[in-house]
C-alpha atoms as a PDB file:
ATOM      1  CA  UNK A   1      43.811  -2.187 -45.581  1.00  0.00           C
ATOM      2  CA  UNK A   2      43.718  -5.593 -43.518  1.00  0.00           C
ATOM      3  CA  UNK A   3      41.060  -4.860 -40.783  1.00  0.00           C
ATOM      4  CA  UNK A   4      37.546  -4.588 -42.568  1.00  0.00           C
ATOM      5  CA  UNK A   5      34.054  -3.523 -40.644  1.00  0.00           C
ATOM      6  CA  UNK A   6      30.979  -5.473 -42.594  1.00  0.00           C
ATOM      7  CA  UNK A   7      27.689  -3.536 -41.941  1.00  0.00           C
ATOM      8  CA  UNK A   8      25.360  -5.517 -43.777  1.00  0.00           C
ATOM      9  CA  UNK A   9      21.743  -7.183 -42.798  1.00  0.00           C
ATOM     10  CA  UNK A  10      21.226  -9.815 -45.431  1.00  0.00           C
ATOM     11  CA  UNK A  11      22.691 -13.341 -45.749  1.00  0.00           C
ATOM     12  CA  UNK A  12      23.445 -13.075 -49.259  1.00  0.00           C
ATOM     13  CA  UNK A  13      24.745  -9.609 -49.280  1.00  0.00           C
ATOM     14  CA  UNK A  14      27.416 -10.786 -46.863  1.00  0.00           C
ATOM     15  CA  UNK A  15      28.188 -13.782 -48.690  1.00  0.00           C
ATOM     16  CA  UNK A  16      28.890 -11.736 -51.780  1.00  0.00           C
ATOM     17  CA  UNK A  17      30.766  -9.017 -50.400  1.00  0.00           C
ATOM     18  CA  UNK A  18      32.981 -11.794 -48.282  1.00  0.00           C
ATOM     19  CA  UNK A  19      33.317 -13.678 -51.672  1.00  0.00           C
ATOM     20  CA  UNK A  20      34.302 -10.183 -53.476  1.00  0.00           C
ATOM     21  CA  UNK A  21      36.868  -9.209 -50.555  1.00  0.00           C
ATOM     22  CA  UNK A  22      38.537 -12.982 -49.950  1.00  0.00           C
ATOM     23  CA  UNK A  23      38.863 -13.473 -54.078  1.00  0.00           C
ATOM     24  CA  UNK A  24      41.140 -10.457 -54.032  1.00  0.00           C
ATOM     25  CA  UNK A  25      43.144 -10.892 -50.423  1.00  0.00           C
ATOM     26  CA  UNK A  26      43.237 -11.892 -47.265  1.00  0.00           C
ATOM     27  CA  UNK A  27      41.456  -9.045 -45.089  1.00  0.00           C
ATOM     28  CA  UNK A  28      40.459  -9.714 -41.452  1.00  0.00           C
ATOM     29  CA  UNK A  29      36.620  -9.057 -41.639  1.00  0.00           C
ATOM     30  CA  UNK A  30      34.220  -8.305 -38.871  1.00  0.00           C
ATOM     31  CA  UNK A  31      30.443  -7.920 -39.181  1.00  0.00           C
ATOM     32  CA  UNK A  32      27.383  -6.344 -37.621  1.00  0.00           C
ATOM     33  CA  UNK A  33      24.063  -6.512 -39.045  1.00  0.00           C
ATOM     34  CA  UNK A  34      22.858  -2.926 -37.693  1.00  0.00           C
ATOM     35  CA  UNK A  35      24.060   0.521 -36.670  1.00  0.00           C
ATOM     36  CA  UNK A  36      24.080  -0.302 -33.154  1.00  0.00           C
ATOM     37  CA  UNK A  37      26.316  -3.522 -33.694  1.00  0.00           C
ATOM     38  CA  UNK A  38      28.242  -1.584 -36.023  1.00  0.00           C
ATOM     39  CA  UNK A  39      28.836   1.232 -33.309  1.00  0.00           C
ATOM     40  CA  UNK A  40      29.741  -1.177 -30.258  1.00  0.00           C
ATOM     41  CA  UNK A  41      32.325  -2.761 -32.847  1.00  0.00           C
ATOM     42  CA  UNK A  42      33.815   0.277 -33.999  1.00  0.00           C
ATOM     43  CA  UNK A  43      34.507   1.214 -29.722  1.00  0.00           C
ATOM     44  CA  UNK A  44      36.063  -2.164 -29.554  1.00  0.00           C
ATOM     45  CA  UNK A  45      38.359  -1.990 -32.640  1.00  0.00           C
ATOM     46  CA  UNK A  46      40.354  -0.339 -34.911  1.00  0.00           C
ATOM     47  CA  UNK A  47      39.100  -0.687 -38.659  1.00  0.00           C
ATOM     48  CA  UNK A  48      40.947   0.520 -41.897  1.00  0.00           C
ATOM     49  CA  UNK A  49      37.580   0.622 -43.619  1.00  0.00           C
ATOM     50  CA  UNK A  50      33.854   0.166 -43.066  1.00  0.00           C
ATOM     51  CA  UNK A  51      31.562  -1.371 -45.764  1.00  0.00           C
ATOM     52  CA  UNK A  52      27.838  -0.396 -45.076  1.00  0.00           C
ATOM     53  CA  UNK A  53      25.741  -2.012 -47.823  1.00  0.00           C
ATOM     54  CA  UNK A  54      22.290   0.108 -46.814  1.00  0.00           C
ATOM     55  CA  UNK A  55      19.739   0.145 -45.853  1.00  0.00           C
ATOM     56  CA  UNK A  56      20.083  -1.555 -42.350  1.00  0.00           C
ATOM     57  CA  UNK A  57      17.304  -2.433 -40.503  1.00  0.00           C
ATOM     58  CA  UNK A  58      17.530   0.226 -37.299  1.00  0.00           C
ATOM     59  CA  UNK A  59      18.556   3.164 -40.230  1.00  0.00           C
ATOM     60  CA  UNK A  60      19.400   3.655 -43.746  1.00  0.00           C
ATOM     61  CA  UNK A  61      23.240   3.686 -43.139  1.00  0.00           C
ATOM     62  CA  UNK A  62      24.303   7.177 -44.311  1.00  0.00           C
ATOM     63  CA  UNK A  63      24.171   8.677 -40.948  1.00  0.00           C
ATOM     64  CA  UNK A  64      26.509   5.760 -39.501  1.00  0.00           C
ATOM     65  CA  UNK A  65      28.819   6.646 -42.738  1.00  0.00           C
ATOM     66  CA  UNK A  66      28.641  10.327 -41.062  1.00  0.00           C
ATOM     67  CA  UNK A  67      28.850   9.421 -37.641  1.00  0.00           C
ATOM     68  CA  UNK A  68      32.363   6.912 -38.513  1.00  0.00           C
ATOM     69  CA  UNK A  69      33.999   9.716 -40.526  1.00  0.00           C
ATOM     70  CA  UNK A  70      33.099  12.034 -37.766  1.00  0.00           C
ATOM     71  CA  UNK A  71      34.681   9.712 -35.282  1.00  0.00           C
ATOM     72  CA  UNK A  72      37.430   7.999 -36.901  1.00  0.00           C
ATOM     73  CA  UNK A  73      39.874   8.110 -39.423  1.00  0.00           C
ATOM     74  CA  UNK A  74      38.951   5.043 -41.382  1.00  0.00           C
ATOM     75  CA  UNK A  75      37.550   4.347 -45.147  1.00  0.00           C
ATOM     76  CA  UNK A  76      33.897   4.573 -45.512  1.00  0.00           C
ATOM     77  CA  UNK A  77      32.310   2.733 -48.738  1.00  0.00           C
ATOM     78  CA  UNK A  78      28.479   2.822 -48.857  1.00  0.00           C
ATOM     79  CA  UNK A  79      26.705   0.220 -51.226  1.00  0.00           C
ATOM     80  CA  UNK A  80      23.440   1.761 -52.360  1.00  0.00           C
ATOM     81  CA  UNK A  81      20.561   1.028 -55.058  1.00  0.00           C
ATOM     82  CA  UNK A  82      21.813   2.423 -58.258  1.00  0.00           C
ATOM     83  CA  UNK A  83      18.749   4.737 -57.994  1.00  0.00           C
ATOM     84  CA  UNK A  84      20.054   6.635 -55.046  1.00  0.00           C
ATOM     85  CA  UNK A  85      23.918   7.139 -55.726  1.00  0.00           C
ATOM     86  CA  UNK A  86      23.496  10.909 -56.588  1.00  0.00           C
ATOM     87  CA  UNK A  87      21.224  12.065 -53.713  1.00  0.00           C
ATOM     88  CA  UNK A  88      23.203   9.697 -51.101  1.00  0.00           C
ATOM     89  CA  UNK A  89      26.520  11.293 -52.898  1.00  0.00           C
ATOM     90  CA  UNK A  90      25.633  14.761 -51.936  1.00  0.00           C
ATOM     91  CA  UNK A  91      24.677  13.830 -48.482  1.00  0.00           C
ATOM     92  CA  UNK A  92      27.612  12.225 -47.325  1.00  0.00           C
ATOM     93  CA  UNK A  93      30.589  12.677 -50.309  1.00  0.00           C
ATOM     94  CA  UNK A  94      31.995  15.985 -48.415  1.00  0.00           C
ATOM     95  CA  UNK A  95      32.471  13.660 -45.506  1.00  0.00           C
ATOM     96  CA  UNK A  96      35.082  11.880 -47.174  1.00  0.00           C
ATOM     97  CA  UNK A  97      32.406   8.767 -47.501  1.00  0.00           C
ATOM     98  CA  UNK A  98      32.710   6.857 -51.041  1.00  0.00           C
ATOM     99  CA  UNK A  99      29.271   5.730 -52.602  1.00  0.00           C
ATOM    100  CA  UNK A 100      28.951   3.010 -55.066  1.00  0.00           C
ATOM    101  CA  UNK A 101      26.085   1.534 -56.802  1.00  0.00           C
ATOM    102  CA  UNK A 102      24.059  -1.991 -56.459  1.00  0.00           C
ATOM    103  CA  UNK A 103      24.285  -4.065 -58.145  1.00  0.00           C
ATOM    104  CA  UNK A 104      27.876  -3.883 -57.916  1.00  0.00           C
ATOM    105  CA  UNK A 105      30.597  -5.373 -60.648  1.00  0.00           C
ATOM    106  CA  UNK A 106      33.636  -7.070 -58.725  1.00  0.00           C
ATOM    107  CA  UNK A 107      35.865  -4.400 -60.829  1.00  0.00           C
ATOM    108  CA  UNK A 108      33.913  -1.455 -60.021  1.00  0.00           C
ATOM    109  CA  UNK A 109      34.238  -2.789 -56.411  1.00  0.00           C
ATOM    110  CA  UNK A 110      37.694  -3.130 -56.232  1.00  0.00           C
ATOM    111  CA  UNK A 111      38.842   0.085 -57.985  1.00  0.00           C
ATOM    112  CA  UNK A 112      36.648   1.839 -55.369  1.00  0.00           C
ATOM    113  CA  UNK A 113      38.008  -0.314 -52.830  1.00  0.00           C
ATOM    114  CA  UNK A 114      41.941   0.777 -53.956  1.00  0.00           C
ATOM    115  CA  UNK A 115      40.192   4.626 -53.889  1.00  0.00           C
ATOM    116  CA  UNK A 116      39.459   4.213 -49.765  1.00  0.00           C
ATOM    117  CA  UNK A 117      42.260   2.794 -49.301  1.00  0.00           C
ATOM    118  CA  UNK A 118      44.341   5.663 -51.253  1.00  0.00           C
ATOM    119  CA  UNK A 119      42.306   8.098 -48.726  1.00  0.00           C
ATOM    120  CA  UNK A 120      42.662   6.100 -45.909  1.00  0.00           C
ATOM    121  CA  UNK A 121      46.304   6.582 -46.034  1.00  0.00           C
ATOM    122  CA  UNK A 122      46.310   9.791 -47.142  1.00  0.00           C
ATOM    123  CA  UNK A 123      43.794  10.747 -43.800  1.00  0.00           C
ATOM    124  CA  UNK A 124      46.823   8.578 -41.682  1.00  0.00           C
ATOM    125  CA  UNK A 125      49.816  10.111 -42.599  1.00  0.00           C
ATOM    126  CA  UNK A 126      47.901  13.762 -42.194  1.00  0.00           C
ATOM    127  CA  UNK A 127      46.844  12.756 -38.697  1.00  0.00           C
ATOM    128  CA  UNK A 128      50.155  11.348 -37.351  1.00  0.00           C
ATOM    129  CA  UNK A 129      51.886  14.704 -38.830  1.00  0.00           C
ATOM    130  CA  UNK A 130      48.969  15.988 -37.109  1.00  0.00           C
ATOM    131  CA  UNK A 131      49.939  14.638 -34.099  1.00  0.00           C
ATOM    132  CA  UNK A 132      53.708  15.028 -34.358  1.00  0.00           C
ATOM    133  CA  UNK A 133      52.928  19.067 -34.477  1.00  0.00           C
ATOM    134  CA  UNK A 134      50.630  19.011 -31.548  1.00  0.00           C
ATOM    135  CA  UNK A 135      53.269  17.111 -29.503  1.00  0.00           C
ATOM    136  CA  UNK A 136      55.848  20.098 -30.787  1.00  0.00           C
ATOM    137  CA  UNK A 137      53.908  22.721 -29.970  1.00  0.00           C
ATOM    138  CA  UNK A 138      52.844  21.728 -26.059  1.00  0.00           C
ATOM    139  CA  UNK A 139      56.911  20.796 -25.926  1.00  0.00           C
ATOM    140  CA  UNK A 140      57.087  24.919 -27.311  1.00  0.00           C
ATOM    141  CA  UNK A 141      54.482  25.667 -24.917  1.00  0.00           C
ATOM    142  CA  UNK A 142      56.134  24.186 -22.259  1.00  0.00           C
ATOM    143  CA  UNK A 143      59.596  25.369 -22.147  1.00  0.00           C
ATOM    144  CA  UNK A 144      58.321  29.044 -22.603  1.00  0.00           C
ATOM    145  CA  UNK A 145      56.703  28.819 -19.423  1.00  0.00           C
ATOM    146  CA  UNK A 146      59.711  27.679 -17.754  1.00  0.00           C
ATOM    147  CA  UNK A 147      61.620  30.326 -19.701  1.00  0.00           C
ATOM    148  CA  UNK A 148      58.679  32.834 -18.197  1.00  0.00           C
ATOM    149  CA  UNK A 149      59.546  31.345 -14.620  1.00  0.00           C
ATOM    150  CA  UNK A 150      63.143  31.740 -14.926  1.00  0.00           C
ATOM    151  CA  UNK A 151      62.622  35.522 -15.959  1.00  0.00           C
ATOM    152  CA  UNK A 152      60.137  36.512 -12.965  1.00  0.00           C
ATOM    153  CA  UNK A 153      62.051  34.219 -10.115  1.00  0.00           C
ATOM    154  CA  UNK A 154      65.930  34.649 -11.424  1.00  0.00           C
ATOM    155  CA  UNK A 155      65.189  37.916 -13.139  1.00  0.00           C
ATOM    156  CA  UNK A 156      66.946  36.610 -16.882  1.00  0.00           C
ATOM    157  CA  UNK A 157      66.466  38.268 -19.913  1.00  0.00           C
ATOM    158  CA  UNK A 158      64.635  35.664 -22.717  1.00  0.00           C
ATOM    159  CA  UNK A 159      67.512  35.092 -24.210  1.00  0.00           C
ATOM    160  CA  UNK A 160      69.496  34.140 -20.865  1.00  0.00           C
ATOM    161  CA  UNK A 161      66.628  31.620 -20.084  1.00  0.00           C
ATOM    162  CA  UNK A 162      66.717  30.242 -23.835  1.00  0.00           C
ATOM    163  CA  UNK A 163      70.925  29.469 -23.340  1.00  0.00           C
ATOM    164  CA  UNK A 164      70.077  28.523 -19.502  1.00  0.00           C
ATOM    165  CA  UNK A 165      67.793  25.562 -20.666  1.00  0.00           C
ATOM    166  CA  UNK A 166      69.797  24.885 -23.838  1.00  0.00           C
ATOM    167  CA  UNK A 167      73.100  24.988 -21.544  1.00  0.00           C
ATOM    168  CA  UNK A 168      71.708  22.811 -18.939  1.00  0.00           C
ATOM    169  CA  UNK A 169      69.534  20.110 -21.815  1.00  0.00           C
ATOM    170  CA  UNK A 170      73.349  19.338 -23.248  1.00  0.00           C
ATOM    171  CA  UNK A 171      74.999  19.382 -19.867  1.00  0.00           C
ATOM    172  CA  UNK A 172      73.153  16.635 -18.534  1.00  0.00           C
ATOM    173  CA  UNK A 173      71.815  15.213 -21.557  1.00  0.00           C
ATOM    174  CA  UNK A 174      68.449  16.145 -21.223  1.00  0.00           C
ATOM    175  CA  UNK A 175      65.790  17.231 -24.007  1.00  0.00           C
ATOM    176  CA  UNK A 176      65.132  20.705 -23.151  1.00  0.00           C
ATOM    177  CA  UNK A 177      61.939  19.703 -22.003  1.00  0.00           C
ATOM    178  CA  UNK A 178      63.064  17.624 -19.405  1.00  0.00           C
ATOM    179  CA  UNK A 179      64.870  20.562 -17.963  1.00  0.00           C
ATOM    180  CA  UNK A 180      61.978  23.089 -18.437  1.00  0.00           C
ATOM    181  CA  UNK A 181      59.831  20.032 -16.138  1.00  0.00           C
ATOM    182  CA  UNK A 182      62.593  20.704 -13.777  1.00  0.00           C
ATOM    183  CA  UNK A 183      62.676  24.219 -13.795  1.00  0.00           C
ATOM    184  CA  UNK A 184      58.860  24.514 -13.377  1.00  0.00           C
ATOM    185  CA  UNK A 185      59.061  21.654 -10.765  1.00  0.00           C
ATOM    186  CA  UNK A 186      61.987  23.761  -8.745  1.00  0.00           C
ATOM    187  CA  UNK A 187      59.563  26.533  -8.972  1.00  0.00           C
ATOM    188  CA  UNK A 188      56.078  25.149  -8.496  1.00  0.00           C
ATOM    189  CA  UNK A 189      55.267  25.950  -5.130  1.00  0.00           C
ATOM    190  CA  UNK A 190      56.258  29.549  -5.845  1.00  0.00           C
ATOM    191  CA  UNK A 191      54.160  29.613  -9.282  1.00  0.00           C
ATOM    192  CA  UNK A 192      51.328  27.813  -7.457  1.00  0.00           C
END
């Protein structure tokens, strides 16, 4: 994690967490004092992890934890008095946000620190297999339709349309969905 969000309202706070994070490595930090900083920053960039240190002066912070997990795939750590942990915990833990108590140790900090970052890689590598399948299935999604077309307008069987396009893809050295665009391009003004 390189690119850190600060959410934090006091001077000293910052200083501290700043300290804390620059003692350890050298991570690219931003920070907002409020929720609607936070927000505006969070269009603008792309953040590994978000550090709210509650409460902030236009809301506590836990809905702004919920709002970024919602929104985002980045870590969420959310500094709270010690008092609080538990009930904050329940609010926002099945969100995938991680609570830790003030005042905070540096080593309680960092192994929670290493803990986001463990789940914000784990949430990365689920969402660009994610995105691999999606990008499978409209290329599935795709060539069956200009299978479909080949069926009504040439009358082929399925399996004469599934050689046709695999026939044609290694022909011309096309990916079989560049030949079912083709196909469904030959045949849009009839589909349409």
């Amino acid at each position: 994690m390189e690119n850190i969000l600060l959410v934090v309202n006091s001077d000293k706070a910052k200083e501290n967490i700043v300290q804390m994070l620059k003692s350890n490595a050298s991570y690219k930090i931003s920070v907002s004092r409020n929720c609607c900083e936070a927000s505006r920053a969070l269009v603008d960039n792309i953040f590994d992890l978000v550090i709210i240190n509650t409460p902030l002066p236009d809301e506590f912070g836990s809905e702004l934890a919920l709002n970024i997990t919602e929104s985002t795939s980045c870590g969420v750590l959310l500094i709270v008095k010690n008092d609080l942990v538990d009930e904050i915990s329940q609010i926002v833990e099945n969100a995938g946000v991680f609570v830790i108590g003030k005042p905070i140790s540096k080593a309680m900090f960092f192994q929670t620190l290493k803990l986001v970052s463990a789940f914000h890689n784990r949430i990365s590598n689920l969402k660009n297999e994610n995105d691999v399948l999606k990008n499978k299935i409209q290329e599935i999604k795709l060539v069956d339709r200009a299978k479909c077309v080949l069926i009504e307008y040439l009358n082929m069987s399925e399996n004469e349309a599934h050689k046709y396009i695999e026939k044609q893809a290694m022909n011309n050295r096309l990916t079989k969905v560049d030949v079912a665009n083709d196909i469904l391009k030959t045949y849009d003004s009839k589909v349409n």
